[in-house]
Protein backbone atom coordinates (compact mmCIF):
# COMPACT_ATOMS: atom_id res chain seq x y z
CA UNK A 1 -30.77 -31.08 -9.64
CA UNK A 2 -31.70 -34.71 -10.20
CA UNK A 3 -34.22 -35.11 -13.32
CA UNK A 4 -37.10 -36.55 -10.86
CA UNK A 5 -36.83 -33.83 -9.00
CA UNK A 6 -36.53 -30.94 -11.94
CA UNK A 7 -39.28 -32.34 -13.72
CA UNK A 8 -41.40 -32.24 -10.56
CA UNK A 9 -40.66 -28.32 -9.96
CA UNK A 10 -41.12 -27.86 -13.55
CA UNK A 11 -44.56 -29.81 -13.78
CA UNK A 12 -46.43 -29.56 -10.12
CA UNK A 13 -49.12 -31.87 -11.29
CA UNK A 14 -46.39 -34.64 -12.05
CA UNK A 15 -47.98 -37.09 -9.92
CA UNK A 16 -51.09 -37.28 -10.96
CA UNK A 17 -52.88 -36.75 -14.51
CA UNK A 18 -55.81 -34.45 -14.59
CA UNK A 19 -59.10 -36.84 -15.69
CA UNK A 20 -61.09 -35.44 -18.73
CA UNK A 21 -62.40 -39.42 -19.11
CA UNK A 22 -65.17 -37.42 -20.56
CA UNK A 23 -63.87 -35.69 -23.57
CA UNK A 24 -60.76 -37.46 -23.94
CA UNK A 25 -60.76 -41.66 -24.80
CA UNK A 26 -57.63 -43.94 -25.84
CA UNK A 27 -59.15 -46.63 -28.47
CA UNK A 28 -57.08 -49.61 -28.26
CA UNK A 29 -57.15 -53.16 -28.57
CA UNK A 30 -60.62 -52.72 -29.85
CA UNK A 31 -62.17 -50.86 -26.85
CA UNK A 32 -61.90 -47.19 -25.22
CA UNK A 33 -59.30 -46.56 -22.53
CA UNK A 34 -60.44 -43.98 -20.17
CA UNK A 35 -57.24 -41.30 -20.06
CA UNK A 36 -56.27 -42.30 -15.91
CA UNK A 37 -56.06 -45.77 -17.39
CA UNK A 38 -52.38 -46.93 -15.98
CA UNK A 39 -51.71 -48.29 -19.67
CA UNK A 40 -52.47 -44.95 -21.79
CA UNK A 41 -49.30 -43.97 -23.39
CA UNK A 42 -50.43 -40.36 -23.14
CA UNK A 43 -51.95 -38.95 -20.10
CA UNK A 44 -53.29 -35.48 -20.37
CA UNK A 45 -51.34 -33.14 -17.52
CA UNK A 46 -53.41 -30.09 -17.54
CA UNK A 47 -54.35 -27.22 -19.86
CA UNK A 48 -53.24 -24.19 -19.91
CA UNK A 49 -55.42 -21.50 -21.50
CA UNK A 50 -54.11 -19.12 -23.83
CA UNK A 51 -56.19 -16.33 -23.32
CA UNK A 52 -57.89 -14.13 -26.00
CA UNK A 53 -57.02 -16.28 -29.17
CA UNK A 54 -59.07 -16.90 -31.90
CA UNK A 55 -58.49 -18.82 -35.40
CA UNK A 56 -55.47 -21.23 -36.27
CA UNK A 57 -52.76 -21.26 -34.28
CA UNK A 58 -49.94 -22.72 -35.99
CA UNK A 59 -46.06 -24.12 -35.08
CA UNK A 60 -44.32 -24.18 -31.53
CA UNK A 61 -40.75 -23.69 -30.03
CA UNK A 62 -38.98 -23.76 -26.67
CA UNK A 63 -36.50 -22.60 -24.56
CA UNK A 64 -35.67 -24.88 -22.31
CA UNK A 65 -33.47 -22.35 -19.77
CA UNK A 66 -36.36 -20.21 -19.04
CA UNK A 67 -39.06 -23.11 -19.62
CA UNK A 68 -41.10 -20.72 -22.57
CA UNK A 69 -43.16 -21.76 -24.80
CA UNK A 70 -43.68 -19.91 -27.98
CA UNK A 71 -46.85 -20.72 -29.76
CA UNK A 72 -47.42 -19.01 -33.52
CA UNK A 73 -51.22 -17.44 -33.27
CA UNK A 74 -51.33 -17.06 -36.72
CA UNK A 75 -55.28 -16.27 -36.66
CA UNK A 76 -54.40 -13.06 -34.00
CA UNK A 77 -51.54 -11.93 -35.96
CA UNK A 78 -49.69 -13.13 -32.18
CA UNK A 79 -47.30 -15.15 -30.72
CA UNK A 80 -47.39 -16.35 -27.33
CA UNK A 81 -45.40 -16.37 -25.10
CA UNK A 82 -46.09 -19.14 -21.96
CA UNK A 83 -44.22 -20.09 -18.58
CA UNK A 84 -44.34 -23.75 -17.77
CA UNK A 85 -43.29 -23.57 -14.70
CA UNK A 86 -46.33 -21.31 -13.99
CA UNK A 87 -48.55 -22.62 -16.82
CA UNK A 88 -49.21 -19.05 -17.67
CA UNK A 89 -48.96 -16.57 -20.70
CA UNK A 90 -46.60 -14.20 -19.37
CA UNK A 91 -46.27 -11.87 -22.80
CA UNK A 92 -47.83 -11.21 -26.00
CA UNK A 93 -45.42 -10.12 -29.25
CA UNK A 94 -47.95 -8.25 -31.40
CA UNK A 95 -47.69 -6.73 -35.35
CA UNK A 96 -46.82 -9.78 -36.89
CA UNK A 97 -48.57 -10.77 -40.32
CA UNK A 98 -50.02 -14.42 -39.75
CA UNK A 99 -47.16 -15.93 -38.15
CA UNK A 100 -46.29 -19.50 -38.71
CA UNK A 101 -42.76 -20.95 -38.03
CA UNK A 102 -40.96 -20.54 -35.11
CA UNK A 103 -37.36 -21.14 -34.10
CA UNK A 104 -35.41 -20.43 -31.29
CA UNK A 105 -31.76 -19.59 -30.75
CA UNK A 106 -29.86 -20.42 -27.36
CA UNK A 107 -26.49 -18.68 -28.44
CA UNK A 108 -28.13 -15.87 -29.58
CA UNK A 109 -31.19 -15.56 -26.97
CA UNK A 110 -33.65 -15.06 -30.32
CA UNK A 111 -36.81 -16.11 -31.39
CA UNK A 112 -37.00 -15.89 -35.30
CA UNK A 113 -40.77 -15.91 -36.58
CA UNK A 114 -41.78 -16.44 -39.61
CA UNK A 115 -44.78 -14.82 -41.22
CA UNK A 116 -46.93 -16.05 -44.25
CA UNK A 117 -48.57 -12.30 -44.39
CA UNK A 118 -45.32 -10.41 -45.46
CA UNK A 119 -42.92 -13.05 -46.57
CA UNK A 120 -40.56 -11.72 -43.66
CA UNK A 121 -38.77 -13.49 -40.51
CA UNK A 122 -38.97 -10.97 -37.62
CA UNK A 123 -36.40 -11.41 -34.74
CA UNK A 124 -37.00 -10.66 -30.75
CA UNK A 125 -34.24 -10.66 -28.58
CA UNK A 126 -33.47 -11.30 -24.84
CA UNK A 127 -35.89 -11.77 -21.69
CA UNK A 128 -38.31 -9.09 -22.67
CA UNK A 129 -37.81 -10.10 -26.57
CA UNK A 130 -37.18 -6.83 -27.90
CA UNK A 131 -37.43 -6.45 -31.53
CA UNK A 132 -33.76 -6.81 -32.88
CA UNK A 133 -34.29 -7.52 -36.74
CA UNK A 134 -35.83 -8.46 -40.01
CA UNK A 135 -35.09 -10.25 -43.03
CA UNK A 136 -36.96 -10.16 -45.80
CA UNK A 137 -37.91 -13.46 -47.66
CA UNK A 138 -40.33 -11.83 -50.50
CA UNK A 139 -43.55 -13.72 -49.78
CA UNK A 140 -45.34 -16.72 -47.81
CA UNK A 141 -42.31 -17.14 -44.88
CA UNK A 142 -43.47 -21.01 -43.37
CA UNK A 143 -41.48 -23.81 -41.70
CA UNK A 144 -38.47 -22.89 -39.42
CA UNK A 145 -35.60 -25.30 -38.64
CA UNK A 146 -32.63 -24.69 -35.88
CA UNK A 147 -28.99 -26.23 -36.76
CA UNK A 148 -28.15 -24.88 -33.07
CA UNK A 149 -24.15 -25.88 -33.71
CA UNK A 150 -24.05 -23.78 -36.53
CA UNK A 151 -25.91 -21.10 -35.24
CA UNK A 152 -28.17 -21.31 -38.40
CA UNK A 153 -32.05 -21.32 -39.24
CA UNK A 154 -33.60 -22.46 -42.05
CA UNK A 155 -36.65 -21.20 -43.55
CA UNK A 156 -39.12 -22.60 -46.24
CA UNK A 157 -40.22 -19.34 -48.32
CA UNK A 158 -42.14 -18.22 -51.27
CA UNK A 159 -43.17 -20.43 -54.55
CA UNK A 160 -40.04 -22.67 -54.20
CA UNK A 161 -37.45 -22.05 -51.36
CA UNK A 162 -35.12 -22.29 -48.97
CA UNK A 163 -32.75 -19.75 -47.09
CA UNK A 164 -30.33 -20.61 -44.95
CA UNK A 165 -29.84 -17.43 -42.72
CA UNK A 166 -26.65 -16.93 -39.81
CA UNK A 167 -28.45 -16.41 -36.86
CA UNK A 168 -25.74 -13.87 -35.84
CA UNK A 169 -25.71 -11.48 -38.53
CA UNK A 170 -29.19 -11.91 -39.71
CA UNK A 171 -27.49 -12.60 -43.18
CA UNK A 172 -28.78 -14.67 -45.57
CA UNK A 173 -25.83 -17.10 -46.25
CA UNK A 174 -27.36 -19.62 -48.90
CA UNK A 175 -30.82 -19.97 -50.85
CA UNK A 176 -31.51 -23.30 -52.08
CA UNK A 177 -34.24 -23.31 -54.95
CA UNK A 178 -37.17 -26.14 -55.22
CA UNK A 179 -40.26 -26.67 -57.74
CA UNK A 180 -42.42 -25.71 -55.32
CA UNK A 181 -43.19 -24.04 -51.89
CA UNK A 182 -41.76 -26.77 -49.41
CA UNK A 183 -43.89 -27.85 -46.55
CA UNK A 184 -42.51 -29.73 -43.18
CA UNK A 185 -38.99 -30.06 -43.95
CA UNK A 186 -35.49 -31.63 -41.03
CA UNK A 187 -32.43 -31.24 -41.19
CA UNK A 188 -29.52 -34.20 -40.97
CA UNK A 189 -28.02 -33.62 -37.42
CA UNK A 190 -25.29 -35.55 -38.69
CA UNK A 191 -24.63 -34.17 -42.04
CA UNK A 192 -25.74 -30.55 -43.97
CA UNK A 193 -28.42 -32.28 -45.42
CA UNK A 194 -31.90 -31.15 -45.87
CA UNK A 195 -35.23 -33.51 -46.63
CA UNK A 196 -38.46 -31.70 -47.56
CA UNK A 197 -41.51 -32.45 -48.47
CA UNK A 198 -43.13 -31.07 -51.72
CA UNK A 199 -47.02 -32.23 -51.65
CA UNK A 200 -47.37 -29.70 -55.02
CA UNK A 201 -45.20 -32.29 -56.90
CA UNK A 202 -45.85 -35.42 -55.03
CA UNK A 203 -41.80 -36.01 -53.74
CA UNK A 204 -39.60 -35.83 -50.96
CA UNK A 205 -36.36 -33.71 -52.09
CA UNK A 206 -33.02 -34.29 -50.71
CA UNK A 207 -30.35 -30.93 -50.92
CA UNK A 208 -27.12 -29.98 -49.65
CA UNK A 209 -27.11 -26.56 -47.16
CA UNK A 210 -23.22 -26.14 -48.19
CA UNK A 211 -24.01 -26.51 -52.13
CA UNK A 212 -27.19 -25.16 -51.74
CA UNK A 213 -28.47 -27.89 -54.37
CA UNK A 214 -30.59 -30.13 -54.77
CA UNK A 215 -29.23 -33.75 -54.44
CA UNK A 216 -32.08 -35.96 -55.36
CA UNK A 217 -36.30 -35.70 -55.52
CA UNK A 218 -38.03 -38.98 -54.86
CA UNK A 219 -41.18 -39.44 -56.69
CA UNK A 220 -44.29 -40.28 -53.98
CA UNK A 221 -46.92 -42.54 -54.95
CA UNK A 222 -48.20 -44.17 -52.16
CA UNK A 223 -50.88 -41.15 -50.99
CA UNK A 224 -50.84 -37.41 -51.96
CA UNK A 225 -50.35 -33.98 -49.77
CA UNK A 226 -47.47 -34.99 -47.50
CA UNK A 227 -46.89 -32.36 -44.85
CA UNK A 228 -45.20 -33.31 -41.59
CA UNK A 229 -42.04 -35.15 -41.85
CA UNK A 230 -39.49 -36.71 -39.01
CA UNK A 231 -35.75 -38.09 -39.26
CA UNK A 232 -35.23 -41.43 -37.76
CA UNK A 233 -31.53 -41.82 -38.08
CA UNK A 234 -31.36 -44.70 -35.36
CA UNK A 235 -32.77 -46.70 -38.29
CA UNK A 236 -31.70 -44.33 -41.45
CA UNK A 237 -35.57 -43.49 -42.18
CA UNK A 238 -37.87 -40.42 -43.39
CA UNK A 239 -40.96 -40.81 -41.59
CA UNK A 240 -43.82 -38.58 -43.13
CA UNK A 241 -47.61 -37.87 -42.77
CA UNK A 242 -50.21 -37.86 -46.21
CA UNK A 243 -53.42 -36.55 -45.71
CA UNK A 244 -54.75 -37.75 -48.55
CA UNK A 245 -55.42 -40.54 -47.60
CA UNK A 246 -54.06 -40.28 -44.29
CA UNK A 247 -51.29 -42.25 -44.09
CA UNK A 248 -47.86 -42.43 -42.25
CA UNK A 249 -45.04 -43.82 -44.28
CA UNK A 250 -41.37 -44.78 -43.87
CA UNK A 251 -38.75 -43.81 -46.28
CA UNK A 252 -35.17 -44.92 -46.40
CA UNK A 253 -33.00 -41.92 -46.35
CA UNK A 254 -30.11 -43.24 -48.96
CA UNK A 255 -32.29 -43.61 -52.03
CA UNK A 256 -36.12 -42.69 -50.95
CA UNK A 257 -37.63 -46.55 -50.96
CA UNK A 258 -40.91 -46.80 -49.18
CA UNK A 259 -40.16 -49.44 -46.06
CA UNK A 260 -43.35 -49.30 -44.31
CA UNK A 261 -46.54 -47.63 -44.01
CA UNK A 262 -49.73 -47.25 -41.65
CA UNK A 263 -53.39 -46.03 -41.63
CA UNK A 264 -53.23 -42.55 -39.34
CA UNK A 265 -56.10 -39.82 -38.31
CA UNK A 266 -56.96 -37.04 -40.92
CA UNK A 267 -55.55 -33.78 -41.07
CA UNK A 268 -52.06 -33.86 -39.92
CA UNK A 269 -49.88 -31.00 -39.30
CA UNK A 270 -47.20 -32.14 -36.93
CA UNK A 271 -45.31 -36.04 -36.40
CA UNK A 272 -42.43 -36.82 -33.40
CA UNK A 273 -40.34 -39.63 -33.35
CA UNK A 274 -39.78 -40.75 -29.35
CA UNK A 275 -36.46 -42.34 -28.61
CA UNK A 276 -37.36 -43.52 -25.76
CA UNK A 277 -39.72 -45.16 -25.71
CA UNK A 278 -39.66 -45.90 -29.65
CA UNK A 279 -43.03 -44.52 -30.90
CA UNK A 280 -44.36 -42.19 -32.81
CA UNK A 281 -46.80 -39.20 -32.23
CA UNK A 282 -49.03 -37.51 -35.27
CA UNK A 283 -51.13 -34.64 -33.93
CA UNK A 284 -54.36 -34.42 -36.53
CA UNK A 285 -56.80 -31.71 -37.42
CA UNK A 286 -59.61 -33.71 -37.37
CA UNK A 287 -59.21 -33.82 -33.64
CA UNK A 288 -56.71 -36.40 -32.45
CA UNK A 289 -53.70 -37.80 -31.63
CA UNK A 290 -52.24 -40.92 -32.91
CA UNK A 291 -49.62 -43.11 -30.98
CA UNK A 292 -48.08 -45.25 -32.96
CA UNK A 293 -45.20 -48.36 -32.01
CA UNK A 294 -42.06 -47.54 -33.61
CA UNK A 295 -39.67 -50.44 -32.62
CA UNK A 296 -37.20 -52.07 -34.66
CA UNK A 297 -39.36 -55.13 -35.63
CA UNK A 298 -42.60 -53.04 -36.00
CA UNK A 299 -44.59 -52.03 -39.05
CA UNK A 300 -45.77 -48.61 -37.53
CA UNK A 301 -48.80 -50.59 -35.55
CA UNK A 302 -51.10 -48.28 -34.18
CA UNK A 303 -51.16 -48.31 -29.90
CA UNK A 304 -53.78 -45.76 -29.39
CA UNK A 305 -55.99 -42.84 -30.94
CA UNK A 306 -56.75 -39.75 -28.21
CA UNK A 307 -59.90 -37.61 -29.09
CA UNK A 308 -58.69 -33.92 -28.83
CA UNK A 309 -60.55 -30.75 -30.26
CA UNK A 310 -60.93 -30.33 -33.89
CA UNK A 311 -58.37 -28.26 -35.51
CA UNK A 312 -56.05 -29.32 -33.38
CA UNK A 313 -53.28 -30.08 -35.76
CA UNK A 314 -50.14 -28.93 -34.24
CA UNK A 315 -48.22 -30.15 -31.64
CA UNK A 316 -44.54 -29.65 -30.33
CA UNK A 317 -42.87 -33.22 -28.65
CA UNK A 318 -40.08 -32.06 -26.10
CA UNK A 319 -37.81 -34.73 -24.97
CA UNK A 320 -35.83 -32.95 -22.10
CA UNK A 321 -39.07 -32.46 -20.85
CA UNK A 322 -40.89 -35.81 -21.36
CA UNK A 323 -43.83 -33.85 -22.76
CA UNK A 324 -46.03 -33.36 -25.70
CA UNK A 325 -47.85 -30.13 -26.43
CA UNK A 326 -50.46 -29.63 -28.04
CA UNK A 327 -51.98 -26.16 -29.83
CA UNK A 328 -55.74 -26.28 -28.83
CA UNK A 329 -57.61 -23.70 -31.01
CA UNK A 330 -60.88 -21.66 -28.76
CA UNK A 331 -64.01 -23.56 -29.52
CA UNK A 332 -67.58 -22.69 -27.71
CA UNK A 333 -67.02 -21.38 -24.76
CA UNK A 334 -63.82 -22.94 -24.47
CA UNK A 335 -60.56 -20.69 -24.82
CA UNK A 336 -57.72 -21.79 -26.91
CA UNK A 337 -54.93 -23.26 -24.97
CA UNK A 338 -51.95 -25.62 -24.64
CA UNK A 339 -52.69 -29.45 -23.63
CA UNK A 340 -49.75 -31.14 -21.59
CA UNK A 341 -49.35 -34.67 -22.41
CA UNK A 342 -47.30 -37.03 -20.30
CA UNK A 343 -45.99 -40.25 -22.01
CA UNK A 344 -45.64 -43.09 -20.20
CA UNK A 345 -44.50 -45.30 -18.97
């Protein structure tokens, strides 16, 4: 099927955005955008409510065969499970103990959660995700990261962690040790490297998944708490988010150097790098979304700000999808649920 055509089965409102002009303005070039606006590089798609949720709802993954969503509902003790195509929560996986990270699996047809409450990573198999496994971190389970190749997770654990655990066997096949409890963390897609941010000791750490040791810890000075982070290896940079103050900064990958840096919205959680169209997206508790130009010959300049909901701090970019989700906690009367962002152009 041609990708105009897919993405139009997949996303029935493709052709036009849904207007919320009145809870959702761009500010650019010194003066609001209404959303419908033909030059908003986001365009809100539609919501899709998430039913009976309450509290912080916390990391996303996908599986792009079956177009699922998995959003952790750490607040419910939940995950969610939601059909694009229909833009409906078609299951529920309950018992979990404030879930956080998520990761999903293709060879193995798994979801792995993580879970804060118990320190474990449960594992739910198949179409009807039937529980198939546990492994048992010791405490505070956070941050998942798929090396699909290698049919490997990684998972940031406990005071100062992180395991490396064969998706196949459920073994745990390396534990590399840090200071402190790592936050947002990537791996190299070209190498068995491993970035992660450590806010507790104000560095980004560099380690080896084969050694299992750490290669280098940068000292951070520019801003303190960093928590999101993104690879841009088109350019050999570490892109992360501080919150205080709320900055974005650049970082080269070879020896840590700051390159660049940019004012950003409060309260970040989540930060995607878009290839195509070169910019960068930082989804912010204190109830926005920043778009930011990421070309070559930019400095990180700021190309928009979206009002969202407060709390709304975590977000999952999907490029075979062209789409950027976003976790919208229940405020008011209003239920949590998943906002559909369209870049364009």
């Amino acid at each position: 099927m041609q990708r105009k055509t897919y993405l139009m089965a997949t996303f029935p409102g493709l052709a036009m955005s849904i207007s919320i002009a009145t809870a959702t303005v761009l500010i650019g070039a010194g003066r609001p955008i209404a959303q419908t606006d033909n030059s908003a590089p986001l365009q809100l798609e539609s919501r899709i409510p998430l039913g009976d949720v309450r509290g912080r709802i916390d990391h996303m993954a996908i599986d792009l065969a079956r177009q699922r969503l998995f959003v952790a509902e750490l607040g419910n003790d939940t995950v969610g499970i939601v059909d694009l195509k229909k833009r409906e929560v078609i299951q529920t996986i309950s018992g979990l103990k404030e879930p956080q990270g998520l990761g999903y699996v293709p060879a193995m047809d798994a979801l792995y959660v993580a879970n804060a409450g118990d320190g474990s990573v449960r594992v739910f198999a198949g179409a009807d995700y039937a529980a198939a496994g546990r492994i048992d971190l010791g405490e505070d389970a956070d941050n998942i990261r798929v090396d699909s190749a290698a049919s490997q997770i990684v998972v940031g654990y406990g005071s100062g962690g992180l395991a490396v655990i064969d998706a196949k066997t459920l073994q745990r096949i390396a534990d590399i040790p840090l200071p402190v409890h790592p936050e947002g963390f990537q791996l190299d897609p070209t190498s068995s490297q491993v970035f992660v941010n450590l806010p507790k000791v104000h560095a980004i750490a560099a380690a080896d998944r084969r050694s299992g040791k750490l290669t280098a810890s940068w000292p951070i000075t520019i801003a303190g708490d960093n928590f999101p982070m993104a690879l841009r290896r088109d350019v050999g940079q570490i892109l992360t988010v501080f919150r205080n103050p709320a900055k974005l900064a650049a970082f080269s990958i070879k020896d840590g150097a700051l390159l660049a840096s940019a004012d950003v919205c409060g309260d970040a959680d989540d930060l995607f790098f878009d290839p195509k169209r070169e910019r960068v997206y930082v989804s912010c508790g204190e109830g926005f979304l920043d778009v930011l130009d990421a070309k070559a010959d930019s400095a990180y300049r700021q190309v928009a700000r979206i009002a969202t909901v407060p709390g709304a701090r975590t977000s999952l970019f999907v490029p075979e999808l062209d789409r950027l989700l976003l976790a919208v906690r229940a405020e008011a009367e209003q239920p949590a649920s998943i906002w559909v962002f369209r870049p364009t152009p």
